[in-house]
Protein backbone atom coordinates (compact mmCIF):
# COMPACT_ATOMS: atom_id res chain seq x y z
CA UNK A 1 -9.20 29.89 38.58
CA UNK A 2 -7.10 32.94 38.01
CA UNK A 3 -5.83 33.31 41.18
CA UNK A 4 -4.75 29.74 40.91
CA UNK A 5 -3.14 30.56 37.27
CA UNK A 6 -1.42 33.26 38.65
CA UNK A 7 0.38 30.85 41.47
CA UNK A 8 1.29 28.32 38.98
CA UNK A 9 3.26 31.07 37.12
CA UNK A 10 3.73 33.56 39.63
CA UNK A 11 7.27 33.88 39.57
CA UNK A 12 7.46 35.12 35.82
CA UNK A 13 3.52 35.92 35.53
CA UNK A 14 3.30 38.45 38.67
CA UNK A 15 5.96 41.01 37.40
CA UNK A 16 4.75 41.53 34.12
CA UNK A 17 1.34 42.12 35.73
CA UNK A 18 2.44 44.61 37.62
CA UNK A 19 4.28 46.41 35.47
CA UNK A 20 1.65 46.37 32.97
CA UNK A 21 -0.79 47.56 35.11
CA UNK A 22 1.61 50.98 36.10
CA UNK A 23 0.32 51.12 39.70
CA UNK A 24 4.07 51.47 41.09
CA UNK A 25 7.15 52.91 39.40
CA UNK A 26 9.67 51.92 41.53
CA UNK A 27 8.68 48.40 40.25
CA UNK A 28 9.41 49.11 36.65
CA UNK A 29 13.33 49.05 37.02
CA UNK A 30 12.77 45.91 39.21
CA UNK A 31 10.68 44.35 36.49
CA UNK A 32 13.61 45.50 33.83
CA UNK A 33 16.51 43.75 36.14
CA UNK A 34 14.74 40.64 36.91
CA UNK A 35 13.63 40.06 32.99
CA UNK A 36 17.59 41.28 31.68
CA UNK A 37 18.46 38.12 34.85
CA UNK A 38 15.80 35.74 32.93
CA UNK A 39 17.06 36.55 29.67
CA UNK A 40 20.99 35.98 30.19
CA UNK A 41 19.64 32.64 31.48
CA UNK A 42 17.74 31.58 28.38
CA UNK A 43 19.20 33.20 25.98
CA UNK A 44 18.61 30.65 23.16
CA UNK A 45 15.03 30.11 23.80
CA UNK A 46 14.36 34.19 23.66
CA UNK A 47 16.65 35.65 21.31
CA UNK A 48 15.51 35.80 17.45
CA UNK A 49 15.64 38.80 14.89
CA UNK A 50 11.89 40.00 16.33
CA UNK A 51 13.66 41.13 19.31
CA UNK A 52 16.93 42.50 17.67
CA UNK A 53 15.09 44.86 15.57
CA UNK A 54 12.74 46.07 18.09
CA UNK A 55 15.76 46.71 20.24
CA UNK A 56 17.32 48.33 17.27
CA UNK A 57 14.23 50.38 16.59
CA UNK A 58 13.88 51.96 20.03
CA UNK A 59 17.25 52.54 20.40
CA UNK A 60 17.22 54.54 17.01
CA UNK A 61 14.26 56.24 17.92
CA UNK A 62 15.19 57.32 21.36
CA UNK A 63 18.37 58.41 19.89
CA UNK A 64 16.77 60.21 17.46
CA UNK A 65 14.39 62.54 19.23
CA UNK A 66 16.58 62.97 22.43
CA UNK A 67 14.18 62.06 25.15
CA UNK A 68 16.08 62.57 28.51
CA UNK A 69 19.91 61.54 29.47
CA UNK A 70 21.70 58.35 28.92
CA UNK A 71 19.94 56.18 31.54
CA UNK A 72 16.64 57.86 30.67
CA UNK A 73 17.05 56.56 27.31
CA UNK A 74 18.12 52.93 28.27
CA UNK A 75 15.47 52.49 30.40
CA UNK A 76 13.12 53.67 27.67
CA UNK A 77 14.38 51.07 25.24
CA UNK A 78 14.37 47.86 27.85
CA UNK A 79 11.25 48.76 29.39
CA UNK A 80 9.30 48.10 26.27
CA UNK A 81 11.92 45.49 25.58
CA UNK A 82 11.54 43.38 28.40
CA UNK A 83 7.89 42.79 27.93
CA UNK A 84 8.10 41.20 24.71
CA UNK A 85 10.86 38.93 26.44
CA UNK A 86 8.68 37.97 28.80
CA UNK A 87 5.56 37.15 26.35
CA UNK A 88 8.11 34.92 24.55
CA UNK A 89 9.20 32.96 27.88
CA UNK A 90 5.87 32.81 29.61
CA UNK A 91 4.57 30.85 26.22
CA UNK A 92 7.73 28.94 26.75
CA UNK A 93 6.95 27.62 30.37
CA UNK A 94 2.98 26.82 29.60
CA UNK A 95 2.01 23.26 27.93
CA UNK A 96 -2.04 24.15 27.35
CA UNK A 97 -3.40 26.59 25.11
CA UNK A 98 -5.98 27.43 28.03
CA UNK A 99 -2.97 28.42 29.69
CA UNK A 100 -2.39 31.48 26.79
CA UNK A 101 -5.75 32.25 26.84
CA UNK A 102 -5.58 32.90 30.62
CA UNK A 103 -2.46 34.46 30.13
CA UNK A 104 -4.19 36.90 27.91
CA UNK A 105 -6.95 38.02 30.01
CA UNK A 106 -4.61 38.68 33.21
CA UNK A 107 -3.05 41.01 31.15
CA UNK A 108 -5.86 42.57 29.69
CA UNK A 109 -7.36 42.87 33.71
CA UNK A 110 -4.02 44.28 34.60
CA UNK A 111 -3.70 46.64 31.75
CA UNK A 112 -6.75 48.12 32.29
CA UNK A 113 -6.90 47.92 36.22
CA UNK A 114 -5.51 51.58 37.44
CA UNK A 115 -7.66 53.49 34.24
CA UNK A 116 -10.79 51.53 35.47
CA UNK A 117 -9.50 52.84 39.14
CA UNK A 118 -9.62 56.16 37.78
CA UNK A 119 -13.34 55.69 35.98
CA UNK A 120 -14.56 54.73 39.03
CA UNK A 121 -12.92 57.72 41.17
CA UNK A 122 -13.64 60.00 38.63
CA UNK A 123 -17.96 59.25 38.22
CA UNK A 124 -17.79 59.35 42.07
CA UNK A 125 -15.69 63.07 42.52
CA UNK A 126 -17.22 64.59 39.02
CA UNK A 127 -20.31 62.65 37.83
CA UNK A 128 -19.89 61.70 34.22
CA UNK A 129 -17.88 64.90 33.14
CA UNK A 130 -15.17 63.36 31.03
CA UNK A 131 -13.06 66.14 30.18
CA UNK A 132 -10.16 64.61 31.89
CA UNK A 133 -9.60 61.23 33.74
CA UNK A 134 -7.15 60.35 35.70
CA UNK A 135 -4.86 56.95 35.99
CA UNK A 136 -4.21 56.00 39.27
CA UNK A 137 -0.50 55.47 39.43
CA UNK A 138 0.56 57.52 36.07
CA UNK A 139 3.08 60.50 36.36
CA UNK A 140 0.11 62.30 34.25
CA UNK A 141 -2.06 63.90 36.53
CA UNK A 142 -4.54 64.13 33.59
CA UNK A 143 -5.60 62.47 30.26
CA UNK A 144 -7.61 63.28 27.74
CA UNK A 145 -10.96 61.24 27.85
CA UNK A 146 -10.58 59.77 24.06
CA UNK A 147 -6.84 59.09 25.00
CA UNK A 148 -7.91 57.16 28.10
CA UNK A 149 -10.27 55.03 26.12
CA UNK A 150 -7.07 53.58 24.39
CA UNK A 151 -6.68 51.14 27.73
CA UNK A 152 -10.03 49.30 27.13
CA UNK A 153 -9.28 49.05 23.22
CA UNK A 154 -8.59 45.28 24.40
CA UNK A 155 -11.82 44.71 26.05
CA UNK A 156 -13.76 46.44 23.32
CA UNK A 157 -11.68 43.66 20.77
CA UNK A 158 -13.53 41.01 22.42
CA UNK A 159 -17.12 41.87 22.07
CA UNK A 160 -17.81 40.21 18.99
CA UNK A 161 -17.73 37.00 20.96
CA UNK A 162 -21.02 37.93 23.12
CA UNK A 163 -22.30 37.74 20.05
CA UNK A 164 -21.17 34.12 19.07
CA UNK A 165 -20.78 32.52 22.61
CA UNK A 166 -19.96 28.75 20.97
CA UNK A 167 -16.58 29.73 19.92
CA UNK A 168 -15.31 30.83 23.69
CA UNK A 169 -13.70 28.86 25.43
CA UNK A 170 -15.21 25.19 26.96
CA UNK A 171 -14.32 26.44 30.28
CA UNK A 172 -17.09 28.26 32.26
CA UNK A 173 -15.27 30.81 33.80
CA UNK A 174 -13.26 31.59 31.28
CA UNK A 175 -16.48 32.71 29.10
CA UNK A 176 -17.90 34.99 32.38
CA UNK A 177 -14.41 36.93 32.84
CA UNK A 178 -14.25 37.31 29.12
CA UNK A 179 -18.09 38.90 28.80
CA UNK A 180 -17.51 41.27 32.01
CA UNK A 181 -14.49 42.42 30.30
CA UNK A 182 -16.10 43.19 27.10
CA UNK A 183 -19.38 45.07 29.31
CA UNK A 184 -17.06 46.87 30.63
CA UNK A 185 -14.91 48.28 27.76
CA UNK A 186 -18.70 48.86 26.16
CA UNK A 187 -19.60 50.87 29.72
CA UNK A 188 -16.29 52.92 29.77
CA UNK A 189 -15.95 53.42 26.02
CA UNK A 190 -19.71 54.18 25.82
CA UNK A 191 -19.98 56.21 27.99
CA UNK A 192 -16.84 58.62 27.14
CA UNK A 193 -17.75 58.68 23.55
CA UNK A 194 -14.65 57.38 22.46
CA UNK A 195 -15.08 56.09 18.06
CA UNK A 196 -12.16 54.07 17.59
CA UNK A 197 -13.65 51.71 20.09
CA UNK A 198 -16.83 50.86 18.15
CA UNK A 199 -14.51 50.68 15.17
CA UNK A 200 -12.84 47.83 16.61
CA UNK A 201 -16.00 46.03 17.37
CA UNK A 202 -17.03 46.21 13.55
CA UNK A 203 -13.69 45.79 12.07
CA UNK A 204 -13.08 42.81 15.00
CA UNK A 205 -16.57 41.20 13.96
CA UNK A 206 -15.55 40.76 10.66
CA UNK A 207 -12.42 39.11 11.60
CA UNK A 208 -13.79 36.55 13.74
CA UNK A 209 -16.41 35.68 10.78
CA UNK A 210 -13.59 35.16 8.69
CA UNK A 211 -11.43 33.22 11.03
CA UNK A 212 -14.10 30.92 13.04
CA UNK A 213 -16.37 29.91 9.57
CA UNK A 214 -14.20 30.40 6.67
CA UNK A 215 -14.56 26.81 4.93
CA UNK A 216 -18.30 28.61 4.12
CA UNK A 217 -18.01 31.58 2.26
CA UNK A 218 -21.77 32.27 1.97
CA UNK A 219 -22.24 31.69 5.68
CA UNK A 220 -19.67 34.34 5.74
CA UNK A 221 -21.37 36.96 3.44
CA UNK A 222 -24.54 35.98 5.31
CA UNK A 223 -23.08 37.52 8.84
CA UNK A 224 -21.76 40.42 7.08
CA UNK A 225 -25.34 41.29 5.66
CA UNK A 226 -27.05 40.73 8.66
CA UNK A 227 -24.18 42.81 10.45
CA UNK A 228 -25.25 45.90 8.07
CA UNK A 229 -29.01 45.70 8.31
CA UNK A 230 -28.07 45.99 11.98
CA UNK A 231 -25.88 49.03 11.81
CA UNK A 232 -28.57 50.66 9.60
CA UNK A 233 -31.31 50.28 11.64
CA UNK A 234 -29.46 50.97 14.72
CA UNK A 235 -28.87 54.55 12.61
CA UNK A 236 -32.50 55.37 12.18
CA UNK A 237 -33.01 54.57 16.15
CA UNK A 238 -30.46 56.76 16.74
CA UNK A 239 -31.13 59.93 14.91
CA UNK A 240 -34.75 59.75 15.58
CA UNK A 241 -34.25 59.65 19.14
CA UNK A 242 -33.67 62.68 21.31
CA UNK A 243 -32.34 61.36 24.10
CA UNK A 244 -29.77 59.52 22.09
CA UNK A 245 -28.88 62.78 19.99
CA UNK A 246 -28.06 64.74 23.20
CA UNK A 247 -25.98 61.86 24.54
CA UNK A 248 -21.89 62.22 24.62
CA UNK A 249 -21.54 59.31 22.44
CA UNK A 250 -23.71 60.96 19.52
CA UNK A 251 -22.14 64.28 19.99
CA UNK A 252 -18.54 62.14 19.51
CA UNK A 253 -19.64 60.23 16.49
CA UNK A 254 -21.50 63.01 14.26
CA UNK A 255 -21.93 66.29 15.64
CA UNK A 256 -18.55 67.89 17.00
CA UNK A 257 -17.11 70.92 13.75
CA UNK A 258 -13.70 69.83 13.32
CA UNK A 259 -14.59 65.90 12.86
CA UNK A 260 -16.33 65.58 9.64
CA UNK A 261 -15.63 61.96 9.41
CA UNK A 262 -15.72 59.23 11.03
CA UNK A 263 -11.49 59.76 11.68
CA UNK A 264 -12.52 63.01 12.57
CA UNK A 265 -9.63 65.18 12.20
CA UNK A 266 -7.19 62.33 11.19
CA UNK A 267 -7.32 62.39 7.59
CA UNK A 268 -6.21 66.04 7.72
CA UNK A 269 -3.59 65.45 9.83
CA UNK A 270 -2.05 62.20 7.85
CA UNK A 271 -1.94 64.58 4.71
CA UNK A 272 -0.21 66.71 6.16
CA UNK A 273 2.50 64.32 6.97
CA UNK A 274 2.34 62.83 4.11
CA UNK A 275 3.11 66.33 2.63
CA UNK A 276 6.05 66.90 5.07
CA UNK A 277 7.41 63.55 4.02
CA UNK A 278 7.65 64.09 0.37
CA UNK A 279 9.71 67.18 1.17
CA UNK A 280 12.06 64.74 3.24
CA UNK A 281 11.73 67.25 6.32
CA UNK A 282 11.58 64.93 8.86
CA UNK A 283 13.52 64.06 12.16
CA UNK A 284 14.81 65.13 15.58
CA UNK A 285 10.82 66.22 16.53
CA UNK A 286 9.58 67.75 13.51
CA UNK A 287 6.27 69.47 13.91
CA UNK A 288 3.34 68.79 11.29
CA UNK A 289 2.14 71.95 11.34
CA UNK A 290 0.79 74.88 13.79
CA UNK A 291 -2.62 73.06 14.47
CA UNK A 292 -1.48 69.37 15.03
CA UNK A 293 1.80 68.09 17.23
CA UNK A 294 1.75 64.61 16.49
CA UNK A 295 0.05 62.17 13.52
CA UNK A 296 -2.49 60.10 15.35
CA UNK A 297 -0.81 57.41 13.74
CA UNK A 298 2.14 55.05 15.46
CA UNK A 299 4.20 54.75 12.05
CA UNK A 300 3.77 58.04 10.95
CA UNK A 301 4.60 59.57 14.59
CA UNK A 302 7.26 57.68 14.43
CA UNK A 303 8.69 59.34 10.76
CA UNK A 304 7.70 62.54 11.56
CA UNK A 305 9.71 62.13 14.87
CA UNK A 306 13.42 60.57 14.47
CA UNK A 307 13.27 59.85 10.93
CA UNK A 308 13.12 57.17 8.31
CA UNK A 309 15.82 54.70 10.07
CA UNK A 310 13.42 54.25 12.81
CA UNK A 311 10.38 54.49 10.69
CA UNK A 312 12.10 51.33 8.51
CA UNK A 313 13.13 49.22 11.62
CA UNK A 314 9.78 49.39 12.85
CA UNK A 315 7.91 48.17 9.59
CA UNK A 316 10.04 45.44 9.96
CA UNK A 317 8.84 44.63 13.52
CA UNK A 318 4.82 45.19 12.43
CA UNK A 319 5.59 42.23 9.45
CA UNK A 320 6.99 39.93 11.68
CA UNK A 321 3.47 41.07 13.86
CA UNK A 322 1.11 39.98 10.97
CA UNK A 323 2.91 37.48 10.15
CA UNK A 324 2.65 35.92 13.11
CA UNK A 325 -1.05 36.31 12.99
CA UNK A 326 -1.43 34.64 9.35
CA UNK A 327 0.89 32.07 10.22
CA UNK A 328 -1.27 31.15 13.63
CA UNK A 329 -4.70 31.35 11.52
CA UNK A 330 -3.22 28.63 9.22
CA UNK A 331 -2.01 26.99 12.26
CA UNK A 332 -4.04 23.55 13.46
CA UNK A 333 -4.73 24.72 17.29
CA UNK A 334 -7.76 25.17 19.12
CA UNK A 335 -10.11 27.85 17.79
CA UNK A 336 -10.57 29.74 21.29
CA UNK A 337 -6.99 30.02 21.62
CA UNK A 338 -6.65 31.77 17.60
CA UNK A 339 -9.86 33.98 18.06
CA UNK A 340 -8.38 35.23 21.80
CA UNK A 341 -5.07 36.08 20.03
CA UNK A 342 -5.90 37.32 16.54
CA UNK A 343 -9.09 39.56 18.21
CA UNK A 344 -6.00 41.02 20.56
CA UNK A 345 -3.62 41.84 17.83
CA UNK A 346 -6.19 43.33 15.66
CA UNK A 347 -7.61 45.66 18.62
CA UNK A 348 -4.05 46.97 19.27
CA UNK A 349 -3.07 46.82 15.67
CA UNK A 350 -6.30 49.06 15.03
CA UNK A 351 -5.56 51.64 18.12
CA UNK A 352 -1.63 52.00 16.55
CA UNK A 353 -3.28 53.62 13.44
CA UNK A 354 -5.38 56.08 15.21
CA UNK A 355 -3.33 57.09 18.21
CA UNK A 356 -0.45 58.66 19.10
CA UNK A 357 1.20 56.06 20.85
CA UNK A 358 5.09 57.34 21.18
CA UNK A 359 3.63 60.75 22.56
CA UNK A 360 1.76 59.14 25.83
CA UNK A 361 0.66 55.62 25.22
CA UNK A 362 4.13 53.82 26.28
CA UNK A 363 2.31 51.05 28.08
CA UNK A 364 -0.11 50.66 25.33
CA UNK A 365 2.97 50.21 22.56
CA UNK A 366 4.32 47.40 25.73
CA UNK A 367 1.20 45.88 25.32
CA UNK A 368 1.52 45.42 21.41
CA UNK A 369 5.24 44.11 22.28
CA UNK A 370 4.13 41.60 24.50
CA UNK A 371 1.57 40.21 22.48
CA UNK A 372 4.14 40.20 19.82
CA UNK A 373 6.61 37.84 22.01
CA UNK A 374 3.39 35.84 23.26
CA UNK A 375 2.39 35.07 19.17
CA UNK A 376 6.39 34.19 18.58
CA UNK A 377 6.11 32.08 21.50
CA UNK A 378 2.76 30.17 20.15
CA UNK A 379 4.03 29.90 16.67
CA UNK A 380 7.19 28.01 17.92
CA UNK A 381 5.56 25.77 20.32
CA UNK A 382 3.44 22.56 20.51
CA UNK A 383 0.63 22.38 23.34
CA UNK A 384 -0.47 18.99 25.36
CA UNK A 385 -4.29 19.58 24.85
């Protein structure tokens, strides 16, 4: 089925897979050529303001904190750039809303195809030491374990339909590629230890409640009980048994010092930006303070970084996001196809607050781009169902 999606498209599909995925550089300026070619051909189908300001933003923000020389800094602004272009013309080419959904979880497999190389390599060399991973393909020979969790934030955004398996998709293999995905962002994440993970799942659980049964408010409220009984109970397994309580995960959720909340260190860190910005010393790569480098946070990095210009341009871009995704819940298309999206955008949305995406998760803020043209491209088009 995939492999069959993938020839149907494969002339605009294939390069954004490959670039997402970051298995080969050299391919990235090819990618950023052929989508610049595609774009001075359909101009009028691509261009709106979405893409102005984002190009507006990054150039700003490059500008701003000086990262590298003139074609350094170009490339760093249409790499990002070109994904969202081709999210918006992929949606453009497709006449099914299957077709998104597909479209959706090649991405996701590609996205997340070199860190689960590196998994893999990794428990074979080292056992399950997570320290450090590695990405097969990245210029970084390392990466911190919570940091490399970031690339299964996707996967871990779908597992609240395991849980509710009439609301996938009618097709067969659509629902086994979609549960393997989530088992395996539960495996990786899991396994690491990683919070913001399981904070998706909650926060993504609620979501779908909302969005799949929300002509019935008190089947609504229903869920969420039911969803708290279960979180309780799972507590009192959990800190009654010893196994669990010398496991990573338990360490990572309530015994590590400097994390005395579920956002572990976070909160300290955001108020001490929040500090810095009400003494308006901010710009060209201010530093928060001796302990922390960067805000865990994409807006705030982005402040603290190059300044409010940038800051400005890119609350702009995150309304036309959520707007998108309130517009396309209001929308009358196929459930599957509004779950799939809106459980995307919020597992992204939810890793921007909590990571520091400008300072080493480029492919993950290409990723929230794409989406971001793939929603544009939904909201402006009519499917043959």
């Amino acid at each position: 089925m995939i492999l069959n999606f993938i020839k149907k498209y494969g002339l605009y599909l294939v390069p954004v897979l490959i670039a997402a995925s970051g298995a080969f550089h050299i391919f990235t300026y090819l990618f950023v050529v052929y989508t610049v070619l595609l774009f001075v051909r359909y101009p009028k189908y691509i261009l709106d303001i979405q893409l102005i300001v984002l190009v507006l933003f990054l150039a700003s923000y490059n500008y701003e904190t000086e990262t590298g020389g003139l074609v350094g800094r170009s490339f760093q602004v249409l790499f990002p750039v070109c994904f969202y272009i081709m999210g918006k013309l992929l949606i453009l080419i497709m006449n099914r809303e299957n077709d998104v959904i597909l479209l959706l979880i090649t991405f996701i497999i590609a996205f997340s195809s070199m860190p689960l190389l590196g998994y893999v390599l990794n428990v074979f060399q080292y056992g399950f030491n997570f320290d450090n991973l590695m990405i097969l393909g990245s210029d970084e020979n390392e990466l911190a374990a919570t940091n490399f969790c970031a690339f299964f934030a996707i996967n871990m955004g779908l597992v609240p339909l395991l849980i509710h398996k009439k609301y996938f998709s009618a097709d067969k293999k659509i629902k086994r590629i979609s549960i393997i995905l989530s088992i395996i962002g539960i495996i990786i994440v899991g396994s690491i230890g990683q919070r913001t993970g399981f904070f998706i799942i909650v926060i993504n659980y609620i979501i779908f409640n909302i969005i799949s049964i929300k002509s019935n408010i008190k089947q609504v409220f229903q869920r969420m009980f039911s969803l708290s009984v279960f979180i309780s109970i799972g507590y009192i397994i959990i800190i009654n048994t010893n196994s669990i309580k010398t496991s990573r995960l338990y360490t990572r959720l309530f015994l590590e010092e400097d994390d005395n909340n579920f956002l572990g260190s976070r909160t300290e860190i955001w108020d001490s930006v929040f500090q810095i910005f009400t003494t308006n010393n901010i710009g060209k790569n201010a530093l928060i303070n001796e302990k922390f480098s960067y805000a865990h946070n994409l807006w705030l990095d982005v402040g603290i970084q190059s300044g409010i210009f940038p800051l400005i341009l890119l609350i702009i871009f995150t309304f036309f996001f959520i707007k998108a995704n309130v517009f396309l819940n209001a929308r009358k298309i196929k459930l599957n196809l509004k779950v799939y999206l809106i459980l995307t955008s919020s597992a992204i949305f939810l890793t921007l607050m909590v990571e520091p995406i400008m300072q080493g998760y480029t492919y993950f803020f290409c990723a929230f781009v794409f989406v971001s043209g793939v929603l544009s491209g939904v909201n402006n088009k009519k499917f043959i169902n």
